[in-house]
C-alpha atoms as a PDB file:
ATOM      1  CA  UNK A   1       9.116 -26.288  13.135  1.00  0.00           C
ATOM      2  CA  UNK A   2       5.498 -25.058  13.982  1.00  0.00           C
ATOM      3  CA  UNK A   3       3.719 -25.634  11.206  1.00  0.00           C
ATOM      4  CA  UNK A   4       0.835 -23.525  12.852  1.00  0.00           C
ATOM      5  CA  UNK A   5       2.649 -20.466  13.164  1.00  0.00           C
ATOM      6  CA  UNK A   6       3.992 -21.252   9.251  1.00  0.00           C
ATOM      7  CA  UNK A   7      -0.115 -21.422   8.290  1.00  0.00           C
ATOM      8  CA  UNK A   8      -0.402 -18.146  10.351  1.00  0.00           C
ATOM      9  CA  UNK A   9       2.226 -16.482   8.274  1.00  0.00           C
ATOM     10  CA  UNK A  10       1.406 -17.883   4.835  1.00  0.00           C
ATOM     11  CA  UNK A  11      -2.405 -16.039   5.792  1.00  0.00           C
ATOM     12  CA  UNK A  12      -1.364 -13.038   6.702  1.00  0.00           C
ATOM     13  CA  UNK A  13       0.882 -12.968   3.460  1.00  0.00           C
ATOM     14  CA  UNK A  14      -2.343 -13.693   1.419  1.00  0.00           C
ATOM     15  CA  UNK A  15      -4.253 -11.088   3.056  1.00  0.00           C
ATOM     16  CA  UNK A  16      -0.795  -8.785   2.190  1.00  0.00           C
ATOM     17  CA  UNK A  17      -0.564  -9.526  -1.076  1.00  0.00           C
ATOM     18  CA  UNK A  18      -4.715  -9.189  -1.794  1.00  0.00           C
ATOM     19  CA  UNK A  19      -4.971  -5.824  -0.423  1.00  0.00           C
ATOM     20  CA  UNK A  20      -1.963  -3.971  -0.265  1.00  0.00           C
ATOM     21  CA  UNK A  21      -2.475  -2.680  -3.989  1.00  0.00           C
ATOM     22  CA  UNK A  22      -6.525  -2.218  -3.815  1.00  0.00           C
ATOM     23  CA  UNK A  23      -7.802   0.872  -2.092  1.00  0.00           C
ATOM     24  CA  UNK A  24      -8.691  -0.490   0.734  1.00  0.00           C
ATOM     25  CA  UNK A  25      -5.890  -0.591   3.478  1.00  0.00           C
ATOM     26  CA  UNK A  26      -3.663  -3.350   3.822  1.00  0.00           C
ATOM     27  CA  UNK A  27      -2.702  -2.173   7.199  1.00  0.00           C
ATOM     28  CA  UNK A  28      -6.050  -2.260   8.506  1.00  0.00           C
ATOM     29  CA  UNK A  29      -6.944  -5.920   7.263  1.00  0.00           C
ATOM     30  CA  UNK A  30      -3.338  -7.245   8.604  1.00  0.00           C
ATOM     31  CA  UNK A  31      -4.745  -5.831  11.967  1.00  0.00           C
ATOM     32  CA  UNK A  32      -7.815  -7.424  11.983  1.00  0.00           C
ATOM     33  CA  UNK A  33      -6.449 -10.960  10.454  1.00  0.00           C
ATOM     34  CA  UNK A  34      -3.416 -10.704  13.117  1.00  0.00           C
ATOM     35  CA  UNK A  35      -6.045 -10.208  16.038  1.00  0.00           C
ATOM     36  CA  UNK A  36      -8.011 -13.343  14.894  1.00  0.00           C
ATOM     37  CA  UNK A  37      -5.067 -15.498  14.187  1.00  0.00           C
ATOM     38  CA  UNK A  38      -3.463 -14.139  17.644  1.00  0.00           C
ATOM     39  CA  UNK A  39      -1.040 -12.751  15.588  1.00  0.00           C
ATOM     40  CA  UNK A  40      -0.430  -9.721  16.787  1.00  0.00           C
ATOM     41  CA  UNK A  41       3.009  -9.543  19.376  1.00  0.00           C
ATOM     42  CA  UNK A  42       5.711  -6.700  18.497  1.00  0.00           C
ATOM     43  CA  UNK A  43       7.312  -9.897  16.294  1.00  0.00           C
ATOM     44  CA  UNK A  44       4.568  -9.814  13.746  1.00  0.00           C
ATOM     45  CA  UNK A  45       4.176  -6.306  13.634  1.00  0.00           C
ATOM     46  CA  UNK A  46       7.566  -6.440  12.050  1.00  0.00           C
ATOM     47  CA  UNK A  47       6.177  -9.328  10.173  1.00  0.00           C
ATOM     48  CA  UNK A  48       3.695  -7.397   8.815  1.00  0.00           C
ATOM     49  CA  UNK A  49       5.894  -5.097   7.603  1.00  0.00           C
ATOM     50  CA  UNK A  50       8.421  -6.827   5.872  1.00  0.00           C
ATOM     51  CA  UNK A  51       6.666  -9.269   3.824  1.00  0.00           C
ATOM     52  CA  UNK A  52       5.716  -6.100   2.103  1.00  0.00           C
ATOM     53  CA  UNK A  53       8.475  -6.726  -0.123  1.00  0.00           C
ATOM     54  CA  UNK A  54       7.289  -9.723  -1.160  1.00  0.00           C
ATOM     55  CA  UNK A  55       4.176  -7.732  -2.963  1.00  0.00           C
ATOM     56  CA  UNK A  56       6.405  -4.804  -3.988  1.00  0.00           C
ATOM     57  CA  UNK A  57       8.327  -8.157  -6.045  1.00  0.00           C
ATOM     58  CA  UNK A  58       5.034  -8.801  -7.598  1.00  0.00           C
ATOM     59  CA  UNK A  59       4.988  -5.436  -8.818  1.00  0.00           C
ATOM     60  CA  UNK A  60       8.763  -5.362  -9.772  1.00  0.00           C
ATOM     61  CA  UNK A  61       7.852  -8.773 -11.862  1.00  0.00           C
ATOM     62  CA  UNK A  62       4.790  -7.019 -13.758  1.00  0.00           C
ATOM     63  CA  UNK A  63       6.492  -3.732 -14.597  1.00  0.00           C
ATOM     64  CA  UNK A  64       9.873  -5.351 -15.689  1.00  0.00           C
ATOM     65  CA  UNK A  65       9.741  -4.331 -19.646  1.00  0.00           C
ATOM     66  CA  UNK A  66       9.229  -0.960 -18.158  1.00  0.00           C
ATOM     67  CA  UNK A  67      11.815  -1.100 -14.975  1.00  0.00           C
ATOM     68  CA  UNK A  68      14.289  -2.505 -17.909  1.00  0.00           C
ATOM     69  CA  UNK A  69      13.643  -0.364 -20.312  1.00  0.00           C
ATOM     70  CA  UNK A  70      14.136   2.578 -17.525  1.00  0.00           C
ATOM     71  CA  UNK A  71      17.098   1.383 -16.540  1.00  0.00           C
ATOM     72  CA  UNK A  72      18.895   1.174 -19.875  1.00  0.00           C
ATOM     73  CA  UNK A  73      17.999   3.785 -20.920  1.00  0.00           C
ATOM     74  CA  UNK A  74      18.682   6.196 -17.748  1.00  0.00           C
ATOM     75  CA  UNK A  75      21.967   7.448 -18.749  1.00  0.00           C
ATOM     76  CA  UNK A  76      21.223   8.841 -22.601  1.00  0.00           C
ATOM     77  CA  UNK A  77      16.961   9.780 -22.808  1.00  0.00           C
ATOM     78  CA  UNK A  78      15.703  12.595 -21.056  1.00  0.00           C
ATOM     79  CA  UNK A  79      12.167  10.583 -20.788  1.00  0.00           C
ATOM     80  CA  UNK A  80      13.912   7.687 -18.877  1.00  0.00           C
ATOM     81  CA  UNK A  81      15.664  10.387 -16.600  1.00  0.00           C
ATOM     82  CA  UNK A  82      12.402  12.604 -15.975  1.00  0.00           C
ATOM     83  CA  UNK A  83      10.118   8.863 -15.331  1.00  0.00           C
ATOM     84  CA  UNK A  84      13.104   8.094 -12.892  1.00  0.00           C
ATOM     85  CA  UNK A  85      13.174  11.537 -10.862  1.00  0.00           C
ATOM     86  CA  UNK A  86       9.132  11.289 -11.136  1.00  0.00           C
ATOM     87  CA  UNK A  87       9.354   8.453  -8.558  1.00  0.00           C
ATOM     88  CA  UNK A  88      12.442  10.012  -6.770  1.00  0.00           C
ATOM     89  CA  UNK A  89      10.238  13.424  -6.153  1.00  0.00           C
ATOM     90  CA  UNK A  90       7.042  11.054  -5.647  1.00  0.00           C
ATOM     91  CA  UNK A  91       8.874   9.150  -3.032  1.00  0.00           C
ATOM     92  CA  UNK A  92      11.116  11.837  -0.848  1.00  0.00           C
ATOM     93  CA  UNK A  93       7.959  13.330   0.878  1.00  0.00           C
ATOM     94  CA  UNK A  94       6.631   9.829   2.514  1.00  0.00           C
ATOM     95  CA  UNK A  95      10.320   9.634   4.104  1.00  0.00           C
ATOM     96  CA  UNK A  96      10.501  12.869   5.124  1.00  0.00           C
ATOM     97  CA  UNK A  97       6.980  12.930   7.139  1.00  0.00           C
ATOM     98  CA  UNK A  98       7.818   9.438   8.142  1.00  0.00           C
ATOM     99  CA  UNK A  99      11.156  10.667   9.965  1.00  0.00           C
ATOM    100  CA  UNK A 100       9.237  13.490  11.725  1.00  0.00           C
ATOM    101  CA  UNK A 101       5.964  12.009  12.610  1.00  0.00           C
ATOM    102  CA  UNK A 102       6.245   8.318  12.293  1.00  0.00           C
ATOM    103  CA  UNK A 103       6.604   8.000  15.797  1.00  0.00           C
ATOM    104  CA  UNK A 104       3.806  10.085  16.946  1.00  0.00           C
ATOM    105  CA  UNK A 105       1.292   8.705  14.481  1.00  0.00           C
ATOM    106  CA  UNK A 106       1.905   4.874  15.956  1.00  0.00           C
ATOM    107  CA  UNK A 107       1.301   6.581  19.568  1.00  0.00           C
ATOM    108  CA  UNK A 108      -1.443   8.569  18.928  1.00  0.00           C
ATOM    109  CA  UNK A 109      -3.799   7.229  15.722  1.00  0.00           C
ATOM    110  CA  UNK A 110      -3.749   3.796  16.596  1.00  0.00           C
ATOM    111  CA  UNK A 111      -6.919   3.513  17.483  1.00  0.00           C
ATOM    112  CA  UNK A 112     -10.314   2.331  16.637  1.00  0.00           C
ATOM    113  CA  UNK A 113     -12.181   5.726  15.955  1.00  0.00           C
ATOM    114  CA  UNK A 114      -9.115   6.907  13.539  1.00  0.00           C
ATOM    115  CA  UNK A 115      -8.760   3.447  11.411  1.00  0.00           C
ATOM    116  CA  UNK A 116     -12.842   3.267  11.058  1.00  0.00           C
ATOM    117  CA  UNK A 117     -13.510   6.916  10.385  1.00  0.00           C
ATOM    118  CA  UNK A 118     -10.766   6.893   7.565  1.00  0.00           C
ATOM    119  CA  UNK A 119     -12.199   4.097   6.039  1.00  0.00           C
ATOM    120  CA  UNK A 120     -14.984   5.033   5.702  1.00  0.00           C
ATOM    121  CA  UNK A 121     -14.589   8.993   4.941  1.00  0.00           C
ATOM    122  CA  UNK A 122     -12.082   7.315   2.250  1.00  0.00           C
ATOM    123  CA  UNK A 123     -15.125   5.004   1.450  1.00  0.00           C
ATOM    124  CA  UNK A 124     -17.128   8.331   0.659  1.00  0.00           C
ATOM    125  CA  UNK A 125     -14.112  10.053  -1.402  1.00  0.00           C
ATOM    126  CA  UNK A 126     -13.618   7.320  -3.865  1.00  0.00           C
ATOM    127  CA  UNK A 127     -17.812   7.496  -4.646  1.00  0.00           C
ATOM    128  CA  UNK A 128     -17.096  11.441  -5.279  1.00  0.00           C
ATOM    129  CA  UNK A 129     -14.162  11.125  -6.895  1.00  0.00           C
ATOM    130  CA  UNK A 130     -15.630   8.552  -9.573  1.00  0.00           C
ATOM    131  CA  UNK A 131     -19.053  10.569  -9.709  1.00  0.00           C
ATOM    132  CA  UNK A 132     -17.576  14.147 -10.401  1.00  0.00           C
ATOM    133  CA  UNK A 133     -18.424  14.748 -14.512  1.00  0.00           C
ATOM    134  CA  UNK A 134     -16.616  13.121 -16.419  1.00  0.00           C
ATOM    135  CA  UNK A 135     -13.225  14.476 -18.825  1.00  0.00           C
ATOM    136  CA  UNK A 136     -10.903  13.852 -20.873  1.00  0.00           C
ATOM    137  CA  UNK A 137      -7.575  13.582 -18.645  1.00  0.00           C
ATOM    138  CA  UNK A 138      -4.813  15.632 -18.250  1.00  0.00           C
ATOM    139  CA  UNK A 139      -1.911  13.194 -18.272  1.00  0.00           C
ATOM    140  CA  UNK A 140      -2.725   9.722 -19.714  1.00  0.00           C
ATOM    141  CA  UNK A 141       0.868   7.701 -19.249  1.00  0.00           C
ATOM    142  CA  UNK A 142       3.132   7.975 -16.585  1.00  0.00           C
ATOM    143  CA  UNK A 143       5.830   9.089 -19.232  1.00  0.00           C
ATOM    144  CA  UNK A 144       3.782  12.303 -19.729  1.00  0.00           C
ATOM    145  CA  UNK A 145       3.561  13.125 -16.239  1.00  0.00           C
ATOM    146  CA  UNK A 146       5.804  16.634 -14.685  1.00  0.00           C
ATOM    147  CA  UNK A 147       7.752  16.656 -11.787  1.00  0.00           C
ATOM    148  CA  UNK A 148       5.292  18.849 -10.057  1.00  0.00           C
ATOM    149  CA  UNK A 149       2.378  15.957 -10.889  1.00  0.00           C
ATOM    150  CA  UNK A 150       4.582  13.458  -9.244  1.00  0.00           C
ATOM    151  CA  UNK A 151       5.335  15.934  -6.137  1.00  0.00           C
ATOM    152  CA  UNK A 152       1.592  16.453  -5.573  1.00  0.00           C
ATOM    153  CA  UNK A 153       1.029  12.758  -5.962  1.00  0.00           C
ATOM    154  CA  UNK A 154       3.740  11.926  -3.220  1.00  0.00           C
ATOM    155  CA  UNK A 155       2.181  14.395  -0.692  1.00  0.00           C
ATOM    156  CA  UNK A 156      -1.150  12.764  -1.519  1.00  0.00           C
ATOM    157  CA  UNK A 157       0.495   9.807  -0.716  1.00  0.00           C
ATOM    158  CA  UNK A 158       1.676  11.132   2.781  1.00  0.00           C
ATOM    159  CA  UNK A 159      -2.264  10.630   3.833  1.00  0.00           C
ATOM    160  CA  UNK A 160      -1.642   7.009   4.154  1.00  0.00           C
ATOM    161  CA  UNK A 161       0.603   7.875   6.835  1.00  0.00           C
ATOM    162  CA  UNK A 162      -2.891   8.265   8.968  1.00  0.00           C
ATOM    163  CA  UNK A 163      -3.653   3.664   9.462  1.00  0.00           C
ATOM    164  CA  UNK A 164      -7.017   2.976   7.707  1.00  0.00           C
ATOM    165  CA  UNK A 165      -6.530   5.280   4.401  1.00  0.00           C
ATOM    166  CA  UNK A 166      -4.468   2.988   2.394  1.00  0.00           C
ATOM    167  CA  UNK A 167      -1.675   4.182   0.657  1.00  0.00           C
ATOM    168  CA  UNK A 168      -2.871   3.020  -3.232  1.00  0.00           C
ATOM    169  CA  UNK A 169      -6.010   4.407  -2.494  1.00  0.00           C
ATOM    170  CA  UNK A 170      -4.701   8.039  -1.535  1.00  0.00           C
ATOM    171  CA  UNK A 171      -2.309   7.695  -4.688  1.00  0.00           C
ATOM    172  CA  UNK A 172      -4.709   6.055  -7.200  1.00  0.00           C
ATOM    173  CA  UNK A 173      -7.585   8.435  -6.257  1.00  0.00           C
ATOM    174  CA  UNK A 174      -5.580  11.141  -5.702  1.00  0.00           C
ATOM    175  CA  UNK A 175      -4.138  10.838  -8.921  1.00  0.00           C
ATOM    176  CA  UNK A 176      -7.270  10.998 -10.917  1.00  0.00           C
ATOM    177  CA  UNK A 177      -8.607  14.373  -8.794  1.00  0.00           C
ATOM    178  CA  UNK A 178      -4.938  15.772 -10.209  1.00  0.00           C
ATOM    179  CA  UNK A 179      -5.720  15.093 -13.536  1.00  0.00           C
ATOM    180  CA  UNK A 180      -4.268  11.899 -14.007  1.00  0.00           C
ATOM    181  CA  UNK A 181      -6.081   9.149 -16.121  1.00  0.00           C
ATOM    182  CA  UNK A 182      -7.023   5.800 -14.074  1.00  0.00           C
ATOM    183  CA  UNK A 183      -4.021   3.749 -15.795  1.00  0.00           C
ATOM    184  CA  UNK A 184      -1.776   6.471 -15.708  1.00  0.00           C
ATOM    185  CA  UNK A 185      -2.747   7.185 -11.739  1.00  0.00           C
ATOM    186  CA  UNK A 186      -2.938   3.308 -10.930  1.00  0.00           C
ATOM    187  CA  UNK A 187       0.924   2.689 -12.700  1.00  0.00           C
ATOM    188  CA  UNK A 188       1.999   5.306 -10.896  1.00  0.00           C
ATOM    189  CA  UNK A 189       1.179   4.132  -7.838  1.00  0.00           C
ATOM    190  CA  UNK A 190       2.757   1.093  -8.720  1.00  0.00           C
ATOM    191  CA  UNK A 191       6.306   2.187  -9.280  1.00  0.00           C
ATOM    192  CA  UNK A 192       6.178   4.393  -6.556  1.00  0.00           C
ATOM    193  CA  UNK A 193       5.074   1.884  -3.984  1.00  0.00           C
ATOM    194  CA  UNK A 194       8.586  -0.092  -5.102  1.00  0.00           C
ATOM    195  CA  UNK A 195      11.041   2.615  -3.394  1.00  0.00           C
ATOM    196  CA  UNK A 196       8.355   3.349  -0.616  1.00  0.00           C
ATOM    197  CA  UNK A 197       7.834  -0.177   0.620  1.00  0.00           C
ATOM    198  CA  UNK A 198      11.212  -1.659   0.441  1.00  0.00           C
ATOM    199  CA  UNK A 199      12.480   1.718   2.040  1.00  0.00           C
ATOM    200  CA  UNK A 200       9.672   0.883   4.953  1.00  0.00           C
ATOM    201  CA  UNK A 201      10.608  -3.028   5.327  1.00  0.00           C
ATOM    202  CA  UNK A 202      14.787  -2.435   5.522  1.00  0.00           C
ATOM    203  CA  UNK A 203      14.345   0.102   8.173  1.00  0.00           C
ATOM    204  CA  UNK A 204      11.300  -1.638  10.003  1.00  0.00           C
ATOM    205  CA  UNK A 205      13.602  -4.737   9.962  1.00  0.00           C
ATOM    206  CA  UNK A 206      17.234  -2.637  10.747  1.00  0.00           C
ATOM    207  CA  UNK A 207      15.109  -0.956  13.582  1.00  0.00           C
ATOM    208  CA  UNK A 208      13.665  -4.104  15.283  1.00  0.00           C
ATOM    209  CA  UNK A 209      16.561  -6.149  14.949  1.00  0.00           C
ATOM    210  CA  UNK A 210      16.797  -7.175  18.374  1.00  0.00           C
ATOM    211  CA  UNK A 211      13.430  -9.231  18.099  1.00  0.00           C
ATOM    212  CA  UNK A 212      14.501 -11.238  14.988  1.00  0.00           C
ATOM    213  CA  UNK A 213      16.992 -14.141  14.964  1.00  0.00           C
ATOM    214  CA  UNK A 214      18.106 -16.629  12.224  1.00  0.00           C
ATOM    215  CA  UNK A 215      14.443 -19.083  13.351  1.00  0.00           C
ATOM    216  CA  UNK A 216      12.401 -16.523  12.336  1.00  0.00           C
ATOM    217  CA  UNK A 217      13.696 -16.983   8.619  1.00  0.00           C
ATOM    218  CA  UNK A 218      11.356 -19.760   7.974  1.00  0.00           C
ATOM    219  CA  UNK A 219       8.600 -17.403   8.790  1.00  0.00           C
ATOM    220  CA  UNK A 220       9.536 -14.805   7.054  1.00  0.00           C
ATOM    221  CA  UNK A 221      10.303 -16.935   4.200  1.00  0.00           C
ATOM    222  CA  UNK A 222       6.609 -18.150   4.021  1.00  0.00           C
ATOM    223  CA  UNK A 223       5.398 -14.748   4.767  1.00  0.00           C
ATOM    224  CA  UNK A 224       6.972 -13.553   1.724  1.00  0.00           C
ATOM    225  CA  UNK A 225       6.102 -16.282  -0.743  1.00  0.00           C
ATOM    226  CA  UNK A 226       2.144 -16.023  -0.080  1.00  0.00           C
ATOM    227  CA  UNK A 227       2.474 -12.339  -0.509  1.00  0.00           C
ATOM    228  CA  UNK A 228       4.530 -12.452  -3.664  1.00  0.00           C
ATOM    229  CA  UNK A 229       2.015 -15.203  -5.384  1.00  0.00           C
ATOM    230  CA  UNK A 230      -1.149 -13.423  -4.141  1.00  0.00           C
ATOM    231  CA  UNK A 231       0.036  -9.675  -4.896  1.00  0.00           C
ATOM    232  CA  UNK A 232       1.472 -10.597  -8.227  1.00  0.00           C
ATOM    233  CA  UNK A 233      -1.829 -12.030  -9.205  1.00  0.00           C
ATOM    234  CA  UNK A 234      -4.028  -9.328  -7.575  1.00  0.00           C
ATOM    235  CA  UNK A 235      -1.875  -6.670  -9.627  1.00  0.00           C
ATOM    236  CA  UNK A 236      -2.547  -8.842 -12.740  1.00  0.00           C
ATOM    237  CA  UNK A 237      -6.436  -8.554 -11.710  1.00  0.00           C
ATOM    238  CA  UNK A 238      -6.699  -5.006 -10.831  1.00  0.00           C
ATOM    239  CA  UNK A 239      -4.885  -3.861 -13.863  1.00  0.00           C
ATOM    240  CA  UNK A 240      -7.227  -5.652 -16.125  1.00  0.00           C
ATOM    241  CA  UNK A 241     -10.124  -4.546 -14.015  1.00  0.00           C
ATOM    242  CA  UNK A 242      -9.535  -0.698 -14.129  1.00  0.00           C
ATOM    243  CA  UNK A 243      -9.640  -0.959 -18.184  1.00  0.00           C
ATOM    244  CA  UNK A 244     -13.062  -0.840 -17.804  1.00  0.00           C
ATOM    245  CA  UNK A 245     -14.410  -0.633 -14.360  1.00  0.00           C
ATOM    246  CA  UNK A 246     -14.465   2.133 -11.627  1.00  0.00           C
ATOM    247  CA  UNK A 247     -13.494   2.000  -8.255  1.00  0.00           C
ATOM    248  CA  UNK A 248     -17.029   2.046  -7.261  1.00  0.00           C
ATOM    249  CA  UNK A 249     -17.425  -0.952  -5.294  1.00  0.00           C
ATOM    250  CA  UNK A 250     -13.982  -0.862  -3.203  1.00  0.00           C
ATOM    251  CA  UNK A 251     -16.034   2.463  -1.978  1.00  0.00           C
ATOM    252  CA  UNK A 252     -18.896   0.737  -0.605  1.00  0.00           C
ATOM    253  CA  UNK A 253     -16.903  -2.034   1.109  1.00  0.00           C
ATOM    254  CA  UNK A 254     -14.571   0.649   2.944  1.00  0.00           C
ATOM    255  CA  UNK A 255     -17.354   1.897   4.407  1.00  0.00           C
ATOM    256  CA  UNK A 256     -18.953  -1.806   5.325  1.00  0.00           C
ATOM    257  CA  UNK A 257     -15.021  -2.415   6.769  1.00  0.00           C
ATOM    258  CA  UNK A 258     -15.276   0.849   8.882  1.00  0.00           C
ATOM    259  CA  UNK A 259     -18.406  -0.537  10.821  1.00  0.00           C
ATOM    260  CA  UNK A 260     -17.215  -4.114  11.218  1.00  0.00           C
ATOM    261  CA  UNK A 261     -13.929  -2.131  12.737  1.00  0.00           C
ATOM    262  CA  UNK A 262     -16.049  -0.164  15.341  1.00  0.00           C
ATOM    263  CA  UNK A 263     -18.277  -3.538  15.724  1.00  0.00           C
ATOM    264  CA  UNK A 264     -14.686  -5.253  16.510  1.00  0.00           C
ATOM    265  CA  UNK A 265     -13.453  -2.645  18.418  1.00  0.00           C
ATOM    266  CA  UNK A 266     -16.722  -2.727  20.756  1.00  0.00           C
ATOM    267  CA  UNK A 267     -16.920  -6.391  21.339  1.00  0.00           C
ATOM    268  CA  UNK A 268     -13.319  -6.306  22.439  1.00  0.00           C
ATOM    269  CA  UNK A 269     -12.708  -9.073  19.840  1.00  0.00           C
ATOM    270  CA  UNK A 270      -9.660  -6.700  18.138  1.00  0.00           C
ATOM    271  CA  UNK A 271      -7.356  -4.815  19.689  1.00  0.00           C
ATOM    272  CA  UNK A 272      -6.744  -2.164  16.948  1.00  0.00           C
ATOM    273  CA  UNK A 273      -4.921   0.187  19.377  1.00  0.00           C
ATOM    274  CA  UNK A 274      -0.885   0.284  19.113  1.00  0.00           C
END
């Protein structure tokens, strides 16, 4: 067993699990962490991918009461049934852009210029977006929300399709410009990252099949724990933290990411193309 590669994988999990929830591109840190651990072969991208699941657990283990609640309560009360197509509707768009332009996105905006400039442009939305004048919100709980607010939110959520714009932050911030409170926007987020993120590991892992054999579990496996431990506390943080902060300061460090990406980039020291 290479107890290297394990310490690779249990890193990269961390680094999964820390920022795949924040608004600050989880894709784009994995890139940057793979490069410096020389973790970056056509293996780890799958990697990368599929220990995904082990944060979208974290999440699953947070909003249990709720998910169980849902769930029994699916086949008799119209609120369970509308929260339930909410994600559904939320959810379909991301698959449906995914199946037509998944392929030419990883060809084309791959590259250095793309991931810094929407890191940082995203850096500059979340500062308007938190400065605009202050209201009372529209929808306040994710039980109050229509199906048209969760159809707007899953388009917003197609922006993430574009590496360096982070799909919580497109759905959180998003969110809020639609009207949605900050809890109600960040929950949202939340339970629609479960269908979105599984849906992306299966299918990454069905697709690239041919690159994965019954050694790699041990990998995986450690890949998966880190994320888990370090997503389910980072959702434990955040959710605390948005009761009475902004999103302020995740603004200001896109931006300082989106230089050190072009910095990277230039020196040769990442190789943030495809």
């Amino acid at each position: 067993m290479d107890f290297i590669l394990l310490a690779k994988a249990a890193i990269m999990g961390v680094v999964e699990g820390l920022t795949e929830f924040l608004p600050i591109s989880s894709t784009g840190h994995l890139i940057l962490a793979g490069a410096l651990l020389g973790f970056d072969d056509e293996k780890a991208k799958v990697f990368d991918i599929a220990i995904q699941t082990g944060a979208i657990f974290a999440v699953i283990l947070v909003y249990w009461q709720k998910i169980r609640e849902t769930l029994v309560a699916l086949p008799t009360q119209p609120r369970a049934q509308r929260f339930a197509l909410n994600v559904l509707i939320g959810f379909l768009p991301a698959v449906v852009l995914a199946l037509i332009f998944g392929k030419a996105i990883k060809a084309h905006l791959f590259t250095p210029t793309v991931v810094a400039t929407t890191f940082i442009l995203g850096g500059f939305v979340i500062l308007w977006a938190e400065r605009r004048a202050p209201g009372t919100a529209r929808v306040t709980s994710v039980d109050d929300m229509t199906p048209l607010d969760a159809l707007k939110v899953g388009l917003v959520q197609c922006l993430a399709m574009v590496p360096g714009t982070s799909r919580s932050g497109a759905t959180i911030i998003g969110g809020m410009l639609l009207g949605l409170s900050r809890k109600a926007a960040t929950d949202f987020s939340f339970f629609l990252a479960i269908p979105t993120l599984i849906g992306a590991g299966v299918y990454s892992l069905y697709k690239e099949r041919h690159l994965l054999s019954l050694a790699d579990l041990p990998l995986f496996g450690v890949g998966l724990l880190f994320s888990f431990v370090s997503a389910w506390l980072c959702v434990r943080w955040l959710l605390r933290y948005i009761s009475t902060h902004s999103f302020v300061p995740f603004a200001y460090y896109r931006i300082a990411f989106g230089i050190v990406v072009l910095a990277t980039a230039w020196s040769g020291l990442v190789a943030w193309t495809d």
